[in-house]
Protein backbone atom coordinates (compact mmCIF):
# COMPACT_ATOMS: atom_id res chain seq x y z
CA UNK A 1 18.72 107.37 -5.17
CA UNK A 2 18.37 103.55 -4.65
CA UNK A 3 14.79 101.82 -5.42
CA UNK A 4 13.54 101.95 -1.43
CA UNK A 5 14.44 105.73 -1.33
CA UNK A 6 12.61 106.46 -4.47
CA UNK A 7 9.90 104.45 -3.20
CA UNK A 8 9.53 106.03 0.04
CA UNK A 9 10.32 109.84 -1.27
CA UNK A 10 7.21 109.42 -3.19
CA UNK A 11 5.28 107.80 -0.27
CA UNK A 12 6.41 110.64 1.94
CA UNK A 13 5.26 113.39 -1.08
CA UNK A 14 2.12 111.93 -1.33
CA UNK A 15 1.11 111.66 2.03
CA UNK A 16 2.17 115.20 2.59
CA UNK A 17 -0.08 116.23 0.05
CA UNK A 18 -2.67 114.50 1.27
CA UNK A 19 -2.38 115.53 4.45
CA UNK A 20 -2.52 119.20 3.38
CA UNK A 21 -5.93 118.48 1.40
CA UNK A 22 -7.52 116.96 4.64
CA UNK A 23 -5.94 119.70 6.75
CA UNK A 24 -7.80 122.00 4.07
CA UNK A 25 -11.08 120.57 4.44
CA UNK A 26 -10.93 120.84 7.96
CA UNK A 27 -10.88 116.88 8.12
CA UNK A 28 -14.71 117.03 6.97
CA UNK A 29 -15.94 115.70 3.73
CA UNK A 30 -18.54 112.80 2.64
CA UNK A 31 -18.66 109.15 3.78
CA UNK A 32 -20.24 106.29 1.70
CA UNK A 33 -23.28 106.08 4.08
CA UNK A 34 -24.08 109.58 4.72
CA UNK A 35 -27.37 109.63 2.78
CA UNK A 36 -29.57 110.43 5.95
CA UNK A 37 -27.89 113.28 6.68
CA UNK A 38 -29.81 114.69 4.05
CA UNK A 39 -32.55 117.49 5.40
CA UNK A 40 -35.21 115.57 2.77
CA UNK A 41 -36.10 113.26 5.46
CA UNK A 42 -37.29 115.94 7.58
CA UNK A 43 -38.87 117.57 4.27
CA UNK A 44 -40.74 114.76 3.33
CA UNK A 45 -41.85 112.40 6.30
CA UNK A 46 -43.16 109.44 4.05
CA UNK A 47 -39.01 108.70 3.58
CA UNK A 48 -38.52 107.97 7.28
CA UNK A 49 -38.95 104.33 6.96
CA UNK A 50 -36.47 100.81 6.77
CA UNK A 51 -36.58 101.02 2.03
CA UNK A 52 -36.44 104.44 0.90
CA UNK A 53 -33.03 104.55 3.83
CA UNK A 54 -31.88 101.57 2.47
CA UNK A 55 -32.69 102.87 -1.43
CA UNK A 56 -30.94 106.15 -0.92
CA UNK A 57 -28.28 104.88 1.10
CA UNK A 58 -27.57 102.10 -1.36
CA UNK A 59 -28.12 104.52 -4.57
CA UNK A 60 -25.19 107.59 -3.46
CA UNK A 61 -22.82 104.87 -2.43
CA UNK A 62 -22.61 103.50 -5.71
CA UNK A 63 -23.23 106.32 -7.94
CA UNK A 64 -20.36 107.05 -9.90
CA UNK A 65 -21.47 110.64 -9.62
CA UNK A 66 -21.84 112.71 -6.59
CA UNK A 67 -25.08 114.39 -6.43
CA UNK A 68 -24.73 114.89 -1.70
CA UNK A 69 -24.80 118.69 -2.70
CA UNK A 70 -27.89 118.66 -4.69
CA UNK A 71 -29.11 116.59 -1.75
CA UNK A 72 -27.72 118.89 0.34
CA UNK A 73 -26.10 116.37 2.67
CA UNK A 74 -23.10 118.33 4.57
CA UNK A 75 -19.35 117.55 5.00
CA UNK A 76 -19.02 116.41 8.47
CA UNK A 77 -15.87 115.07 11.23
CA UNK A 78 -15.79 111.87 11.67
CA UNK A 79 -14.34 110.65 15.10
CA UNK A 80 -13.50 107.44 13.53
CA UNK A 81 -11.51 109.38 10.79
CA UNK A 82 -10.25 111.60 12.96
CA UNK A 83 -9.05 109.38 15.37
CA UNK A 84 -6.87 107.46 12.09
CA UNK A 85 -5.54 110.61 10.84
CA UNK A 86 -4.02 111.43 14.84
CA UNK A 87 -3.11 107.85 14.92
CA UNK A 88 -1.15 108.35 11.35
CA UNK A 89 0.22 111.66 12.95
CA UNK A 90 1.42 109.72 15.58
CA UNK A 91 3.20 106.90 13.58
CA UNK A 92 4.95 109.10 10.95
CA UNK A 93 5.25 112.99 12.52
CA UNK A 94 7.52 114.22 9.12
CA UNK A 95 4.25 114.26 7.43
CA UNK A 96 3.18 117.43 9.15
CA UNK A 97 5.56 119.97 7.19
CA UNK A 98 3.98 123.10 9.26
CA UNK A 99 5.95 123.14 12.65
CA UNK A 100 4.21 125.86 13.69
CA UNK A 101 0.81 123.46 13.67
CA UNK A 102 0.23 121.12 16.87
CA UNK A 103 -2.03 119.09 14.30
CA UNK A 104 -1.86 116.14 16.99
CA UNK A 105 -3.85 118.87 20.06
CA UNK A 106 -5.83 120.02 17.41
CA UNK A 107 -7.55 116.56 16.33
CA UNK A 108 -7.17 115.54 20.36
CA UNK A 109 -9.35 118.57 20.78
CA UNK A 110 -11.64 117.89 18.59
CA UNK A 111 -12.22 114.43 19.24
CA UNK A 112 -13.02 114.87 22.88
CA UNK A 113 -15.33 117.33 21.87
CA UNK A 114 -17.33 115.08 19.89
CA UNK A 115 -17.83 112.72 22.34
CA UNK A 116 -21.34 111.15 22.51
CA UNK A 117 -23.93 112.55 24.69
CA UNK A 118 -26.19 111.07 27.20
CA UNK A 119 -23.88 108.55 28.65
CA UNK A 120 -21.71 108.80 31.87
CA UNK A 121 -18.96 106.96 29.64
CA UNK A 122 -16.77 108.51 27.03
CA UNK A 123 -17.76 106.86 23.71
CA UNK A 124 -18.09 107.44 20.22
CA UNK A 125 -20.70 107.18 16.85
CA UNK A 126 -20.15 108.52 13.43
CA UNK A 127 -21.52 111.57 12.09
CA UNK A 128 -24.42 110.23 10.57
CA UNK A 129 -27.56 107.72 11.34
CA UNK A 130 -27.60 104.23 9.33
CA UNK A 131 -29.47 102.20 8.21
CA UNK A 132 -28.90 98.13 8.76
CA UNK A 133 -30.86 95.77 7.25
CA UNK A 134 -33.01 95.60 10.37
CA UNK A 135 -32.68 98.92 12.43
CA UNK A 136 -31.50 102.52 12.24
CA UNK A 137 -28.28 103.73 14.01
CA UNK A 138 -28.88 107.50 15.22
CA UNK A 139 -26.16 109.90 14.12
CA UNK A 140 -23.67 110.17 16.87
CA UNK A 141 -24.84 107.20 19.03
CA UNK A 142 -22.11 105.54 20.37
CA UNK A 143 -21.22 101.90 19.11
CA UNK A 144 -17.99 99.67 20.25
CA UNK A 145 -15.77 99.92 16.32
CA UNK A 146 -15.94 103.86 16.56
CA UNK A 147 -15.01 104.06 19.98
CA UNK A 148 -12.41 101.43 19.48
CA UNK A 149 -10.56 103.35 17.31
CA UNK A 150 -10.85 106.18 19.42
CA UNK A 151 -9.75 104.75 22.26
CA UNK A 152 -7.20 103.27 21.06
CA UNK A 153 -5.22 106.62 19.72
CA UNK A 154 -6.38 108.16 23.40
CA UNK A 155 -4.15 105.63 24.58
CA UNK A 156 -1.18 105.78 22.22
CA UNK A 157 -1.56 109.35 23.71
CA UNK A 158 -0.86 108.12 26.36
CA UNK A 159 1.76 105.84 26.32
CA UNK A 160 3.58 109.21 24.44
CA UNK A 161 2.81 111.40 27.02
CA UNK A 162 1.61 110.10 30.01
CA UNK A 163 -1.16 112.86 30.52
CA UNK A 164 -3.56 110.91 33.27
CA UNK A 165 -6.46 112.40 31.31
CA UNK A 166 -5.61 109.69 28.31
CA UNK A 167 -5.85 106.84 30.29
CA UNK A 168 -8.89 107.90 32.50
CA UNK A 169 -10.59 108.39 28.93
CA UNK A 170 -9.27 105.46 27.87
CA UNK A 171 -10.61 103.25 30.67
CA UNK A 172 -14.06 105.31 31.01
CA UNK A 173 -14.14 103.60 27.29
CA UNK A 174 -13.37 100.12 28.26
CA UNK A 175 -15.99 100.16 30.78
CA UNK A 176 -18.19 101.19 28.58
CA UNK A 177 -17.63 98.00 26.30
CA UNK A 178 -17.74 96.00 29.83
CA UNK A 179 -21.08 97.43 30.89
CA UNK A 180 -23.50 98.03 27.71
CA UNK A 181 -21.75 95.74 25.09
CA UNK A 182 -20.23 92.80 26.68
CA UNK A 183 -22.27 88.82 26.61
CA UNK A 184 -21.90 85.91 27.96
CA UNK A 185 -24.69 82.94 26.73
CA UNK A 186 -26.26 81.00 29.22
CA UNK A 187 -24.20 77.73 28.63
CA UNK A 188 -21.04 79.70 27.94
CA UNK A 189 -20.60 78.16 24.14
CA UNK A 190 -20.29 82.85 22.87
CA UNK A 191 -19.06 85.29 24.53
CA UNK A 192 -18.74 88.44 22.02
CA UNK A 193 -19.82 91.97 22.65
CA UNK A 194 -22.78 93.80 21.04
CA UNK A 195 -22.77 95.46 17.96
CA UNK A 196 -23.56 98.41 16.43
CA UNK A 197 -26.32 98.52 19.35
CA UNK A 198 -26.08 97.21 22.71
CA UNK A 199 -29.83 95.78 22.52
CA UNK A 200 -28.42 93.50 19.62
CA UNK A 201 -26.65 90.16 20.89
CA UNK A 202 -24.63 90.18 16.95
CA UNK A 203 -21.30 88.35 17.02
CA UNK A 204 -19.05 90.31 14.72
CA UNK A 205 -15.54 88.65 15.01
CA UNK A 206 -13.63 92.39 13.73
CA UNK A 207 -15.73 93.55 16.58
CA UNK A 208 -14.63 91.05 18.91
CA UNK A 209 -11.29 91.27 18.22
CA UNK A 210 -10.77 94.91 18.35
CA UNK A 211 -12.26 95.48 21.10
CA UNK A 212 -10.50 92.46 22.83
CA UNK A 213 -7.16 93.90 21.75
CA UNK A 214 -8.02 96.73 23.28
CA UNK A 215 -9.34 95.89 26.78
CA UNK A 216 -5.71 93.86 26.41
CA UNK A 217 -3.94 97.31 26.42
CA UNK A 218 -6.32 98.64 29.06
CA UNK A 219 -5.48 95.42 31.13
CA UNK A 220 -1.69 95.90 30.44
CA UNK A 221 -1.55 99.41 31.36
CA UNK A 222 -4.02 99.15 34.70
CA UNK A 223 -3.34 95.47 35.83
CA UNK A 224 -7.38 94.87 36.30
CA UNK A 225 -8.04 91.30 35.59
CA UNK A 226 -11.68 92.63 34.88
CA UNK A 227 -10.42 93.84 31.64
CA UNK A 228 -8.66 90.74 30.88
CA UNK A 229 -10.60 87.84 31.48
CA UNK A 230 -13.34 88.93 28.97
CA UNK A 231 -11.12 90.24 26.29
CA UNK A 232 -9.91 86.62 25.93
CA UNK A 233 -13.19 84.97 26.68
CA UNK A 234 -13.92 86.95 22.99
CA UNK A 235 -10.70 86.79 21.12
CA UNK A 236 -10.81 82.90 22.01
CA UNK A 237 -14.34 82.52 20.70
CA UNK A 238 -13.61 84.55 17.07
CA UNK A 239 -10.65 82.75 16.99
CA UNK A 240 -12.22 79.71 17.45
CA UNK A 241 -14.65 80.63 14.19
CA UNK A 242 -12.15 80.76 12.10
CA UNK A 243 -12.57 78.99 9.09
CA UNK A 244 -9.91 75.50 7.82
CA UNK A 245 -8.41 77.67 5.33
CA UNK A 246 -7.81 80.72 7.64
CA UNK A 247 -10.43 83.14 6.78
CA UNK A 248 -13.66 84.19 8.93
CA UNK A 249 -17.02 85.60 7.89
CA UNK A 250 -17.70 88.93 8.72
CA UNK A 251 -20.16 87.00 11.76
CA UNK A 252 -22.15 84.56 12.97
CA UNK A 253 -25.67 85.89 11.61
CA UNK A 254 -26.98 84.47 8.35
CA UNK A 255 -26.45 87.49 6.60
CA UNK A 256 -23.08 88.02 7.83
CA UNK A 257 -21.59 85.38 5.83
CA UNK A 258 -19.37 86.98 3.27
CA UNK A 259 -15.38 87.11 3.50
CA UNK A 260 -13.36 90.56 2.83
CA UNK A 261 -10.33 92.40 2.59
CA UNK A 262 -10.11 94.88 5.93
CA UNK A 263 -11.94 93.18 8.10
CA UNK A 264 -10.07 90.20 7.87
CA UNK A 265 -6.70 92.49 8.45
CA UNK A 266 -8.78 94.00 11.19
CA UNK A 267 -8.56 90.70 12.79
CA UNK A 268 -4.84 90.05 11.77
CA UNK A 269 -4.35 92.75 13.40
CA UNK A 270 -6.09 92.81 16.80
CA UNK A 271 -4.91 88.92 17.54
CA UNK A 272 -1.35 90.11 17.08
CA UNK A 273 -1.52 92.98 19.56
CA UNK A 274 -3.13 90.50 22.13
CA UNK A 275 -0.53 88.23 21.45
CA UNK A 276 2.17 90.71 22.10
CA UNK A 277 0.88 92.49 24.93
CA UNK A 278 0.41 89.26 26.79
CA UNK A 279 3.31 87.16 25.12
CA UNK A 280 1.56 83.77 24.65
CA UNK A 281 1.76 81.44 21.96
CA UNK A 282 -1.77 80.67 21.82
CA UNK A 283 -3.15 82.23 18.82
CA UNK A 284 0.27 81.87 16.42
CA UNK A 285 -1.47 79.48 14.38
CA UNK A 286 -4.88 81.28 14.04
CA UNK A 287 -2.67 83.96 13.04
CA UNK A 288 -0.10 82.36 10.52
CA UNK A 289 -3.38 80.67 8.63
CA UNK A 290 -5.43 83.81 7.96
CA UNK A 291 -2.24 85.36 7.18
CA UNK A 292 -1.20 82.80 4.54
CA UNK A 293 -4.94 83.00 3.49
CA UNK A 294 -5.15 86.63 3.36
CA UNK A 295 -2.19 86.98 0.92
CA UNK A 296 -3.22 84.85 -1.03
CA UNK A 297 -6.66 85.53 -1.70
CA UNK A 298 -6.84 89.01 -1.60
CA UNK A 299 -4.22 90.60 -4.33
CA UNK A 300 -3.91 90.35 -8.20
CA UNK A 301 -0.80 89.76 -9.69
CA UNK A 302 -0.56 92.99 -10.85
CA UNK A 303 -0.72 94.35 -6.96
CA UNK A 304 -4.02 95.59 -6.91
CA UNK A 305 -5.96 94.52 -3.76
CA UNK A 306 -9.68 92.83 -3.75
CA UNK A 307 -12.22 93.26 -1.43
CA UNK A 308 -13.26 89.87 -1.44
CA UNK A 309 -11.99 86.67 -1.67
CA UNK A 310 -12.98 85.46 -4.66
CA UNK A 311 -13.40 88.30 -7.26
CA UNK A 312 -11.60 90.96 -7.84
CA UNK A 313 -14.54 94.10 -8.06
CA UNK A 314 -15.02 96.44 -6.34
CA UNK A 315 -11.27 98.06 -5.97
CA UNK A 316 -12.08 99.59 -2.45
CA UNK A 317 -10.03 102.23 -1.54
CA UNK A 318 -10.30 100.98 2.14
CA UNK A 319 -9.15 97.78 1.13
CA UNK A 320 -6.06 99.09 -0.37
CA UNK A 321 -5.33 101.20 2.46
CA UNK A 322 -5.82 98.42 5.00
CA UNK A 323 -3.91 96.18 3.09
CA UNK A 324 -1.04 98.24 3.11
CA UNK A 325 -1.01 98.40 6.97
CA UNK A 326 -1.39 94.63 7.42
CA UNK A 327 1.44 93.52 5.03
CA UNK A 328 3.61 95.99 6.93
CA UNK A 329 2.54 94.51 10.14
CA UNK A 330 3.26 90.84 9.05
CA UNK A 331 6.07 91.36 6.95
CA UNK A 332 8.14 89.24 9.15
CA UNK A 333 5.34 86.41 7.81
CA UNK A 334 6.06 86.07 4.72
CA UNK A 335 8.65 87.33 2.21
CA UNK A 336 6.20 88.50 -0.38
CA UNK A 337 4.77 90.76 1.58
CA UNK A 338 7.44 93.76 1.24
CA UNK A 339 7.29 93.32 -2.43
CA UNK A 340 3.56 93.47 -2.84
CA UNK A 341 3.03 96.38 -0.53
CA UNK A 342 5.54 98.81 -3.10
CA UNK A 343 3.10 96.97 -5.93
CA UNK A 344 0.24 97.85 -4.18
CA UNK A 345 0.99 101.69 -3.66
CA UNK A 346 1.97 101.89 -7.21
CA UNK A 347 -1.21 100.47 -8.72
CA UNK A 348 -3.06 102.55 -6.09
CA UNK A 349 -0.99 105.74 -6.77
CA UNK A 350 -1.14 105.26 -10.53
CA UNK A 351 -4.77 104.19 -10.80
CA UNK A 352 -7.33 106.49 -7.65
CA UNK A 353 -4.45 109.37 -7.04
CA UNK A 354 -6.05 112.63 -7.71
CA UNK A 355 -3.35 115.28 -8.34
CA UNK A 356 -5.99 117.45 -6.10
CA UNK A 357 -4.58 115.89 -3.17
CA UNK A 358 -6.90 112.82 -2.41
CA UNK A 359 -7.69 108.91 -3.77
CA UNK A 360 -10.59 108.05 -5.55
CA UNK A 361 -13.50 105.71 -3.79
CA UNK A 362 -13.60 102.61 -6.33
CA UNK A 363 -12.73 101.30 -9.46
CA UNK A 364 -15.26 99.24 -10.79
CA UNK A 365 -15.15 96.83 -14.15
CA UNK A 366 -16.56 99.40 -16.37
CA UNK A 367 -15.57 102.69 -14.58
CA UNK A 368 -14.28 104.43 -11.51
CA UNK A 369 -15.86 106.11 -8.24
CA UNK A 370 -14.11 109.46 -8.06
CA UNK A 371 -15.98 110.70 -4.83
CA UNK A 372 -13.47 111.93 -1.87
CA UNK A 373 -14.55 109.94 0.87
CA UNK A 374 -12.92 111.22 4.32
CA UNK A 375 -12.82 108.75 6.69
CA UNK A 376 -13.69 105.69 4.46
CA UNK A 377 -10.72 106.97 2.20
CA UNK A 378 -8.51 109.69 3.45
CA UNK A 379 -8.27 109.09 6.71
CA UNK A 380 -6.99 105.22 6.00
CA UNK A 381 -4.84 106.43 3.27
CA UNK A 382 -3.16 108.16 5.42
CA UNK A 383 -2.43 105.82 8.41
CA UNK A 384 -1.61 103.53 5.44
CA UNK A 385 1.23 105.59 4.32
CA UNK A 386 2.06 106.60 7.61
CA UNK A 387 2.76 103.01 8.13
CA UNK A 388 5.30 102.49 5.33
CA UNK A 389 6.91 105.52 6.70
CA UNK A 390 7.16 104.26 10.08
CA UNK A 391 8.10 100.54 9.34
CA UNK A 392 9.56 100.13 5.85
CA UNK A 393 12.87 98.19 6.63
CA UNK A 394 15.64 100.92 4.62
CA UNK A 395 18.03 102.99 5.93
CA UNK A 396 16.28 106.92 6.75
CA UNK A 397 15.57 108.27 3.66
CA UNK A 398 18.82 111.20 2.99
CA UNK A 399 17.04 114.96 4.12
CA UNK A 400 18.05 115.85 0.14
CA UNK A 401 15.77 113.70 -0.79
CA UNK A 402 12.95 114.66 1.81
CA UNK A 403 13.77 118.56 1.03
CA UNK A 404 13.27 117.63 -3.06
CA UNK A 405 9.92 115.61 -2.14
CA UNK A 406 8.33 118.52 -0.37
């Protein structure tokens, strides 16, 4: 067995495995910001207000212990997870060993089902209420990242198996964005769509550029110009925010101005889809910069990715997975890239793999997070691995060496 069929027989085992221990769970578990999901709030009334959310929020996503089941804060489906682990079902079907399970109709089911309520559009919120620094998100209510993602795997539905119902979901969705989220200012200087509320005129460029990308497949798929011309009104005005180096802040707000890991693949991402989908030239140098900048600035030597910039902790396990899927979408970028992703799921393997079946949350200076995260952690892990199935440049892997993996 050569060194890319070792390498991929082990991606292949552990994404089975994994895939089993979300199957398990029923693709519920905890999320980082579930802490209001908790019944205590509607124990104790005094804790409905902006600091004792923010406290407990703050306090279980950084424990280093688990204590949601003394809280008694339930296990819950995430569309946005759900809608990643279909999407990784999608890219790399030999995960699913069980050919008796339609896993794909199953999590299609689902997700419909959990559409939000109350709106004539089909849209999407995670499981759980938030708190930002300013407001509170309710559980469920529909905001434009969630429903991108959703969306998005409605339509590579689609393009599979050209079931009408997809794209009439799909579209319903795009309106939605057109409708409630979409902003022009008065002297046309932003155009950006609102987020995670559609009262709130933010300017978050992963936002932006997801959604762009999106109304971009939309566009390609319906030929309505609608669809188009704002998509590019937004993807040229985050581009255009881009920083000399390459890299963007998270947004425009004062508080937004911090540079990471997976959003900035996020936007890696969504520029090169636009670009595809409509072939133009126009944003290969946006593209090339955060690229070079995001290689760069984002991995240690040793392969291990950073969330930000310019230290090292916290060892996200988002980042990692996210990182995976953008150097295997820009590999043709830059010749490091191949190299650093096998580094990458080595250090991640070898360092938050629990032989249970899932990856750890964090590894901090002095310790590591050990919660199971689903859709902040499994469900990108997965798409992440799917990914280096689907688009790691080796011959097939031999089915010997599949049949010994399993």
């Amino acid at each position: 067995m050569n060194e890319d069929s070792a390498f991929l027989t082990d991606v292949l085992a552990t994404g089975r495995q994994l895939l089993e221990y979300c199957r398990a769970s029923d693709w519920a578990g905890y999320d980082p910001y579930d802490a209001l999901n908790s019944p205590l709030f509607k124990a104790f009334p005094v804790l409905e207000s902006r600091i004792p959310r923010l406290v407990l929020t703050q306090s279980l996503k950084r424990s280093p212990i688990n204590i949601r089941p003394l809280l008694r804060v339930p296990k819950t489906q995430n569309p946005k997870g759900l809608a990643l682990f279909l999407s990784a079902l999608l890219k790399a079907p030999q995960l699913n060993q069980d050919a008796g399970a339609d896993l794909v109709a199953e999590l299609t089911r689902t997700l419909l089902a959990l559409r939000s309520s109350g709106t004539p559009y089909w849209c999407w919120g995670y499981s759980f209420p938030w708190q930002t620094r300013t407001i509170v998100v309710p559980r469920a209510y529909p905001n434009l990242v969630c429903t991108t993602f959703v969306a998005d795997v409605i339509l590579d539905l689609y393009e599979r198996r050209k079931d009408s119902l997809h794209l009439d979901i799909a579209v319903s969705a795009a309106n939605y964005m057109l409708n409630d989220l979409y902003w022009v200012a008065d002297d046309g200087t932003v155009a950006s769509f609102n987020y995670p509320l559609p009262a709130l005129r933010s300017q978050t460029h992963n936002a932006n550029l997801l959604a762009a990308a999106f109304l971009c497949r939309i566009f390609k798929h319906t030929g309505d110009q609608r669809f188009l011309d704002p998509a590019l009104k937004v993807a040229r005005y985050s581009a255009a925010k881009q920083q000399p180096a390459g890299e963007w802040y998270y947004g425009e707000a004062p508080s937004q101005k911090w540079i990471d890991n997976f959003h900035t693949g996020y936007n890696l991402g969504a520029l090169r889809v636009i670009s595809r989908i409509l072939q133009t030239p126009e944003f290969e140098s946006c593209i090339q910069r955060g690229y070079d900048f995001y290689i760069t600035h984002f991995f240690r030597q040793d392969g291990a990715a950073r969330y930000f910039h310019d230290h090292t902790y916290p060892i996200d396990v988002h980042c990692a997975a996210q990182s995976l899927i953008t150097l295997m979408e820009f590999q043709d970028l830059d010749p490091r890239s191949l190299a650093l992703a096998r580094s990458l799921f080595r250090w991640t393997k070898d360092r938050m793999w629990d032989e249970a079946g899932f990856f750890y949350y964090r590894v901090l200076r002095l310790c590591t997070i050990r919660t199971s995260y689903m859709r902040w952690g499994q469900s990108w892990m997965l798409l992440a691995l799917a990914s280096l199935l689907a688009e790691y440049p080796v011959v097939e892997t031999p089915q010997s060496e599949v049949a010994a993996s399993a």
